[in-house]
Protein backbone atom coordinates (compact mmCIF):
# COMPACT_ATOMS: atom_id res chain seq x y z
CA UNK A 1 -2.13 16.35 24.84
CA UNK A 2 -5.51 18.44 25.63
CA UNK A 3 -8.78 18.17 25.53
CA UNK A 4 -9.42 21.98 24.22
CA UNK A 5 -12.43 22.09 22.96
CA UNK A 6 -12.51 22.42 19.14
CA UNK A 7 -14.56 25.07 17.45
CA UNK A 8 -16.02 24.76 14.11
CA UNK A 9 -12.78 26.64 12.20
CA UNK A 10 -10.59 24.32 13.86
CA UNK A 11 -12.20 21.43 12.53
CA UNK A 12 -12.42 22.77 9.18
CA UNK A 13 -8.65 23.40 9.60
CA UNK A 14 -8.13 19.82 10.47
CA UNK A 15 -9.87 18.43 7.69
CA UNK A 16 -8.27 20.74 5.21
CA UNK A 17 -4.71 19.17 6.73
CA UNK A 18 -5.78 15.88 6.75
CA UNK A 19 -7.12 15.87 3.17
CA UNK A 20 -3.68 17.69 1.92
CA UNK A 21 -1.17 15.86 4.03
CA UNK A 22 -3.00 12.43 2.81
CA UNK A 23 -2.73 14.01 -0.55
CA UNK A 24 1.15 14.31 -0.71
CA UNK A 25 2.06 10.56 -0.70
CA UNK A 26 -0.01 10.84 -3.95
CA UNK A 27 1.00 13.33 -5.42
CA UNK A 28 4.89 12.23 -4.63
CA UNK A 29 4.17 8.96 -5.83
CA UNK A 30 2.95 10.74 -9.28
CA UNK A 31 6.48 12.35 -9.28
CA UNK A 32 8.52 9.76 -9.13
CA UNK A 33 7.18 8.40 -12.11
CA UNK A 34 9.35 10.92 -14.44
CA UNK A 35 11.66 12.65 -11.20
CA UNK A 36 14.31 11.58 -10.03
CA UNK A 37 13.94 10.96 -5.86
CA UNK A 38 16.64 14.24 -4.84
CA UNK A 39 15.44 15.94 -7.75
CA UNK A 40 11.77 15.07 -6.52
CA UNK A 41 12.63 16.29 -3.05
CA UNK A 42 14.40 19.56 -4.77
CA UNK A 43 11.49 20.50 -5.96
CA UNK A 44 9.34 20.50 -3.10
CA UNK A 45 11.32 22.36 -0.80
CA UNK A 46 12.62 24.88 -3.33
CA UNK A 47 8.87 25.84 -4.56
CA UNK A 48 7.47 26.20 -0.64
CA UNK A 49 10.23 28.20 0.08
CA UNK A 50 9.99 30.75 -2.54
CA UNK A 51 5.88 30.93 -1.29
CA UNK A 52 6.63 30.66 2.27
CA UNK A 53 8.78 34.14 1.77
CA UNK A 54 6.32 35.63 -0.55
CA UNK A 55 3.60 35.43 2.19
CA UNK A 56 6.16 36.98 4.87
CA UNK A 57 7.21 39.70 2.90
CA UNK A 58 3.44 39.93 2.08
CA UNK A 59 2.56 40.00 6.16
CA UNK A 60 5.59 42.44 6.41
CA UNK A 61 7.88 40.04 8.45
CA UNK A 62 11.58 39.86 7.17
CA UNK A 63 14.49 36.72 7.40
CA UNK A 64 16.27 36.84 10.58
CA UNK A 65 19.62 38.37 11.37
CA UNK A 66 21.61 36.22 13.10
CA UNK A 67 23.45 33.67 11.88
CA UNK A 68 22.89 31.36 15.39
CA UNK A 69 19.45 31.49 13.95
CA UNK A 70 20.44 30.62 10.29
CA UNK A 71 22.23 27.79 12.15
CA UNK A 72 19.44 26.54 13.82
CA UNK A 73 16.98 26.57 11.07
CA UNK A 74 19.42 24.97 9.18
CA UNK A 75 19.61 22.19 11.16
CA UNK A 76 16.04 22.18 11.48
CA UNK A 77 15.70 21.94 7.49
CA UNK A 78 17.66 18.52 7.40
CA UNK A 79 15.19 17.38 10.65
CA UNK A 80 12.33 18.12 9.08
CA UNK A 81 12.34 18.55 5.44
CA UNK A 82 15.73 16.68 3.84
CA UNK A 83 15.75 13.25 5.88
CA UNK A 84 11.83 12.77 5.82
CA UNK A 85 10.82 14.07 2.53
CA UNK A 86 14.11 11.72 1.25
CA UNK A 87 13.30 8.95 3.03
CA UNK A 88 9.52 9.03 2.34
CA UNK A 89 10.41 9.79 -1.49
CA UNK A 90 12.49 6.66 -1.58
CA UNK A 91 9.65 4.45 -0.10
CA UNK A 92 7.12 5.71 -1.86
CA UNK A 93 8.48 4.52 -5.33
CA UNK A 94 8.83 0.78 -3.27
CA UNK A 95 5.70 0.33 -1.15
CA UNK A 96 1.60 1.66 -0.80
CA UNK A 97 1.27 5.35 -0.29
CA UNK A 98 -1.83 4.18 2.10
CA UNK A 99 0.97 1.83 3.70
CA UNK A 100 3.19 5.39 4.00
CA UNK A 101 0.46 7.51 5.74
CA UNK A 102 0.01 4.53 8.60
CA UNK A 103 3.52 4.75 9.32
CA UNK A 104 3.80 8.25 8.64
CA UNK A 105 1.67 8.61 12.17
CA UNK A 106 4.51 7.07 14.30
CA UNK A 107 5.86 10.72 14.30
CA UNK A 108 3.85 11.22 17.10
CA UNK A 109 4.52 7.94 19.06
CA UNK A 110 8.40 9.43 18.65
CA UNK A 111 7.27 12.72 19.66
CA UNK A 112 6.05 11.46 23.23
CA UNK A 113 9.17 9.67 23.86
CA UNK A 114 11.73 12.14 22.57
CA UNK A 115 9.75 15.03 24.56
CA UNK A 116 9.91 13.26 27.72
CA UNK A 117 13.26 12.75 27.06
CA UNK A 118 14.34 16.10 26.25
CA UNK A 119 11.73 18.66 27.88
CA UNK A 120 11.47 19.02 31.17
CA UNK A 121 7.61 19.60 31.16
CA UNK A 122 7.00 16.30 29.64
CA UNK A 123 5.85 13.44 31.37
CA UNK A 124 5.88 10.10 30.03
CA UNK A 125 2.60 9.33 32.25
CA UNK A 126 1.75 5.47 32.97
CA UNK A 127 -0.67 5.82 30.34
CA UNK A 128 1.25 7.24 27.78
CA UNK A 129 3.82 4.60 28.10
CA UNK A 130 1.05 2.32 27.67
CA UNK A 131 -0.31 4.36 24.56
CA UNK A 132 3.34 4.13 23.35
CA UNK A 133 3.36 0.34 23.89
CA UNK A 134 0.34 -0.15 22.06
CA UNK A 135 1.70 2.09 19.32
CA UNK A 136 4.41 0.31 18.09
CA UNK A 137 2.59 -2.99 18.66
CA UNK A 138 0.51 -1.02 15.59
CA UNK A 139 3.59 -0.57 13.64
CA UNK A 140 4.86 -4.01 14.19
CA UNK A 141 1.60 -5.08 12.94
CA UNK A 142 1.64 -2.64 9.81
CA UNK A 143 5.54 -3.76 8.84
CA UNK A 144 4.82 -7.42 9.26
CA UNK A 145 6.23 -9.30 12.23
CA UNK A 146 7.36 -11.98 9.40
CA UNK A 147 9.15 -8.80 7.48
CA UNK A 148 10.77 -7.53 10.50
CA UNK A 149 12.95 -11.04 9.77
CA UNK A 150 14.26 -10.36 6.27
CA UNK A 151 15.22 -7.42 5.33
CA UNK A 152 14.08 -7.37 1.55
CA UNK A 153 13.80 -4.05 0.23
CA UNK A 154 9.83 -3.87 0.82
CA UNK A 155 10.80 -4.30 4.46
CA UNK A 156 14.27 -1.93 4.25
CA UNK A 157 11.26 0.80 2.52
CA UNK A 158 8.80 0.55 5.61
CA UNK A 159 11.59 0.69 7.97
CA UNK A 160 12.96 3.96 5.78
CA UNK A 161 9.52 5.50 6.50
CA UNK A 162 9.71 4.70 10.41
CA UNK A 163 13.26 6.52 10.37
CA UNK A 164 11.31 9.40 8.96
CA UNK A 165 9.05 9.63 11.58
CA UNK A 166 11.89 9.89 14.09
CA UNK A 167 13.48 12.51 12.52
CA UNK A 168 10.30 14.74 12.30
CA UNK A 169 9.67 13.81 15.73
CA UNK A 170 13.76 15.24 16.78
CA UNK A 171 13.01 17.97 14.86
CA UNK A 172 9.79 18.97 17.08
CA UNK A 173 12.66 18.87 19.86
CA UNK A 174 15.05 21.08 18.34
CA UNK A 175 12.13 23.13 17.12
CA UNK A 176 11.49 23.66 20.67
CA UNK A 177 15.06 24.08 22.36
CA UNK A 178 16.27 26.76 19.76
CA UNK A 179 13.34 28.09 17.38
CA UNK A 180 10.84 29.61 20.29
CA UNK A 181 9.49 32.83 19.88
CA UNK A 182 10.44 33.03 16.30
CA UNK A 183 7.62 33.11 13.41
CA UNK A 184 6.18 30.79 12.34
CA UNK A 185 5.98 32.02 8.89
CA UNK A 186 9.72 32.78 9.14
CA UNK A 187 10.39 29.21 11.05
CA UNK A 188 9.10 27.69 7.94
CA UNK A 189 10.45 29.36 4.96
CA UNK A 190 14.01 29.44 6.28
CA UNK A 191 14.11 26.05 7.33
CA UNK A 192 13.15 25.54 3.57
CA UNK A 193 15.35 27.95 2.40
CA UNK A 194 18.19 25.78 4.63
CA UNK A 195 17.07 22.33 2.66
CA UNK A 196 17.10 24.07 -0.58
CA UNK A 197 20.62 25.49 -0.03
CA UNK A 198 21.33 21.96 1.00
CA UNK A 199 19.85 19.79 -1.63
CA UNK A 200 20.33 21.77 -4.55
CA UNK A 201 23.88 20.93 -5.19
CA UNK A 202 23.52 17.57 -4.38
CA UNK A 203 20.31 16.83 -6.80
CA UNK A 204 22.58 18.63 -9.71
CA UNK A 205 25.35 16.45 -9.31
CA UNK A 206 23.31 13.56 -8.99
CA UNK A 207 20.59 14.17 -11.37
CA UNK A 208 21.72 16.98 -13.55
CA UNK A 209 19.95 20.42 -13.69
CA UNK A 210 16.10 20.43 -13.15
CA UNK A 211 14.17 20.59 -16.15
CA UNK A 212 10.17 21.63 -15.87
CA UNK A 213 10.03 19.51 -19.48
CA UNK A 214 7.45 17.18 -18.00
CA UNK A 215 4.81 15.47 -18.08
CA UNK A 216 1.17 17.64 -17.67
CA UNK A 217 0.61 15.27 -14.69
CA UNK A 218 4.14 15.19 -12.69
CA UNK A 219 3.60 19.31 -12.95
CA UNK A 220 0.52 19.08 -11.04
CA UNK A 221 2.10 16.56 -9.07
CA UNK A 222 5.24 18.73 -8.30
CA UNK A 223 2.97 21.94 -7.45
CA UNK A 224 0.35 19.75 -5.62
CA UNK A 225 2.99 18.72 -2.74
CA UNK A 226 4.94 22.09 -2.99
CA UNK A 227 2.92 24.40 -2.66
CA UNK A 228 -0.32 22.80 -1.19
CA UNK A 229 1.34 20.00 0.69
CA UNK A 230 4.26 21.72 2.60
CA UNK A 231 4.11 25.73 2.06
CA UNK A 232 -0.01 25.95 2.45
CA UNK A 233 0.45 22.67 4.98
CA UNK A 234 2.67 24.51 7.16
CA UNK A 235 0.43 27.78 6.84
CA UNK A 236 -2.62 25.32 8.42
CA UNK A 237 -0.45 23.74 11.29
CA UNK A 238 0.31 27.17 12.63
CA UNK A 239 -3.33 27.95 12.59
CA UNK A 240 -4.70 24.83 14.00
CA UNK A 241 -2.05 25.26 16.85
CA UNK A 242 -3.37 28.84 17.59
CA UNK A 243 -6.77 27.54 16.98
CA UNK A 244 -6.99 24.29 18.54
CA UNK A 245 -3.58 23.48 20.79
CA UNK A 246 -0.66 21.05 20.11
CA UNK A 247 -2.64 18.57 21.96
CA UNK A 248 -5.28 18.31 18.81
CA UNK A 249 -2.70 18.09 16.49
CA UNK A 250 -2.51 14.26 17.08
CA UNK A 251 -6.17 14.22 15.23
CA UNK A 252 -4.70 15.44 12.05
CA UNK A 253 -1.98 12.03 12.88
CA UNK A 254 -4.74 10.02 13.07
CA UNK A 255 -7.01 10.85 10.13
CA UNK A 256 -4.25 11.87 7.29
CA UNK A 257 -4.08 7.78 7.08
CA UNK A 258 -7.19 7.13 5.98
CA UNK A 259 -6.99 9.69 3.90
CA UNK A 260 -3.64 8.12 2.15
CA UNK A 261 -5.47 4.52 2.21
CA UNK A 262 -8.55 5.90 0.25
CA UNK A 263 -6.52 7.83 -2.34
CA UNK A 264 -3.99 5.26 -3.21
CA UNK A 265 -6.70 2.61 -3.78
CA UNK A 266 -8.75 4.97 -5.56
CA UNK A 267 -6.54 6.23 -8.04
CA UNK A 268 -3.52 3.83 -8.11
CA UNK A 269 -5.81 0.33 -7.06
CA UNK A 270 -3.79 0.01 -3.95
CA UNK A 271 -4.91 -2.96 -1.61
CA UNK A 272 -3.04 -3.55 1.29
CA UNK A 273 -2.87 -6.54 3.85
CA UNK A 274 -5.43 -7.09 6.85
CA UNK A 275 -2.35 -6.64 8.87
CA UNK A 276 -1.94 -2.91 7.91
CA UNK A 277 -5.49 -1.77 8.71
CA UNK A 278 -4.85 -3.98 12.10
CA UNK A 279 -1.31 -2.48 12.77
CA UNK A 280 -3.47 0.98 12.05
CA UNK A 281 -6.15 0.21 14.17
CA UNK A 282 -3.34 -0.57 17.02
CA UNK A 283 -1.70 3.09 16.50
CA UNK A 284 -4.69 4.67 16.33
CA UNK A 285 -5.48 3.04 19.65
CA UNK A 286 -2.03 3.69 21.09
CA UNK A 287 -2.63 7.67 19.98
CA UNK A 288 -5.88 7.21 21.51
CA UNK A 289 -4.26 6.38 25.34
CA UNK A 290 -1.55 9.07 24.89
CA UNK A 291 -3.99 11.83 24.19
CA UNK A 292 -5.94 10.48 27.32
CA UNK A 293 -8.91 12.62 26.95
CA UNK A 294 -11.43 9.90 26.34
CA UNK A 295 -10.92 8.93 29.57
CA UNK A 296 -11.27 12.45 31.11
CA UNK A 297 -14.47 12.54 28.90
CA UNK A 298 -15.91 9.32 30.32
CA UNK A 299 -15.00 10.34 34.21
CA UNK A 300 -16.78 13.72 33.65
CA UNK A 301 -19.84 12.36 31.91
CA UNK A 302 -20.01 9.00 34.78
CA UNK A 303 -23.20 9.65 36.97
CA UNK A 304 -23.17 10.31 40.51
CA UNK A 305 -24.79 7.30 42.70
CA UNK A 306 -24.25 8.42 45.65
CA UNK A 307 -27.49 9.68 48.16
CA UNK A 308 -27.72 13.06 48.75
């Protein structure tokens, strides 16, 4: 993490991502209603893939050449779109989309410990192992420590979520190892174009052929976490990155949850247990100590006592 200072476009950025990221569990939720979970998932990473390449062949960039690069984003696809959006899909029709979005910011608890891990210039710091500590105290909290006991399928849906969060956070690794120096534009429409490949066949078999016979309100739904919530998502990331550093990143983590919370008791009259907001207010902590620079802020801002 950083503490790069933020100008006023990055901040609008970050809102933007938090308010469309918290947005998705929504909008998925919506979905599910008429969709079918693979056929749900089909959807979304079909759609953002056919914008994704409209906006590179807009920009003038073209799909890569090599097929070690096909392989990679491939892989990449099933990291970051097919397990997740799966697994998130299949909770979502179980548990609290505000319950989803608290979880949903493990990724970056995973993404400390899987970088130190795997990257050589990653440090897991005395006070990021305490942040990462603290962090899963959170999602012990959020899950229930009762829950973590019996595996009913409330429990088996929060745990599905967590599982999510580790495979975004592997994908960050192999996003690093093998993806560098490609576009970012590129990056993200073939590693949709991968999960589209991927799922397509599958979601046929098991749902039959897609049908956009629906419901006025699953449409929106469908388009809303498309094209909004993954192709214009992605579009946002990059920017914030160039913008604002990786390090900031962890503030979109921290406020898409809220976001979730608000929406899903606003609009489906979702109330969740003391223990979630207290497992959140643990995470957010834990983020808090990993990111480190509130303590940089308060050793910069201390006085100096001593006489001249």
């Amino acid at each position: 993490m950083n503490g790069k200072q933020l100008s006023a476009a990055a901040w609008i950025c970050i809102a933007a991502l938090s308010v469309i990221w918290g947005g998705s569990f929504l909008s998925v939720s919506v979905a599910l209603r008429e969709v079918p979970t693979i056929t749900a998932v089909a959807h979304r990473v079909v759609w953002a893939a056919i914008a994704l390449w409209i906006v590179a062949l807009v920009r003038g960039e073209r799909p890569p050449r090599d097929l070690r690069i096909w392989a990679a984003l491939a892989v990449m696809g099933f990291l970051n779109n097919l397990a997740p959006f799966l697994l998130q899909a299949w909770s979502l029709s179980r548990i609290e989309t505000g319950l989803v979005g608290i979880l949903n910011a493990t990724t970056a608890i995973w993404g400390i410990c899987l970088a130190a891990l795997f990257l050589a210039d990653e440090r897991l710091t005395p006070l990021r192992l305490a942040g990462v500590a603290v962090g899963f105290l959170g999602v012990a909290f959020a899950i229930g420590i009762e829950n973590l006991a019996s595996f009913d399928p409330r429990s088996l849906a929060q745990i599905a979520v967590i599982l999510s969060t580790l495979s975004y956070a592997l994908a960050g690794v192999w996003a690093r190892k093998t993806l560098s120096g490609l576009s970012p534009v590129i990056a993200a429409a073939g590693m949709l174009t991968g999960s589209s490949i991927g799922i397509l066949p599958v979601a046929i078999a098991v749902d039959g052929l897609p049908t956009l016979t629906l419901a006025p309100s699953t449409l929106w739904a469908i388009g809303y976490y498309a094209v909004a919530a993954t192709a214009l998502a992605y579009l946002l990331y990059y920017r914030i990155l160039a913008l604002a550093g990786a390090g900031n990143l962890m503030i979109v983590t921290l406020t898409v949850a809220p976001v979730a919370i608000l929406l899903g008791a606003a609009t489906l009259g979702e109330a969740l247990p003391a223990r979630a907001h207290a497992g959140f207010a643990l995470l957010a902590a834990g983020l808090l100590l990993i990111d480190g620079r509130v303590f940089r802020w308060k050793t910069r801002r201390r006085p100096d006592t001593t006489a001249p």
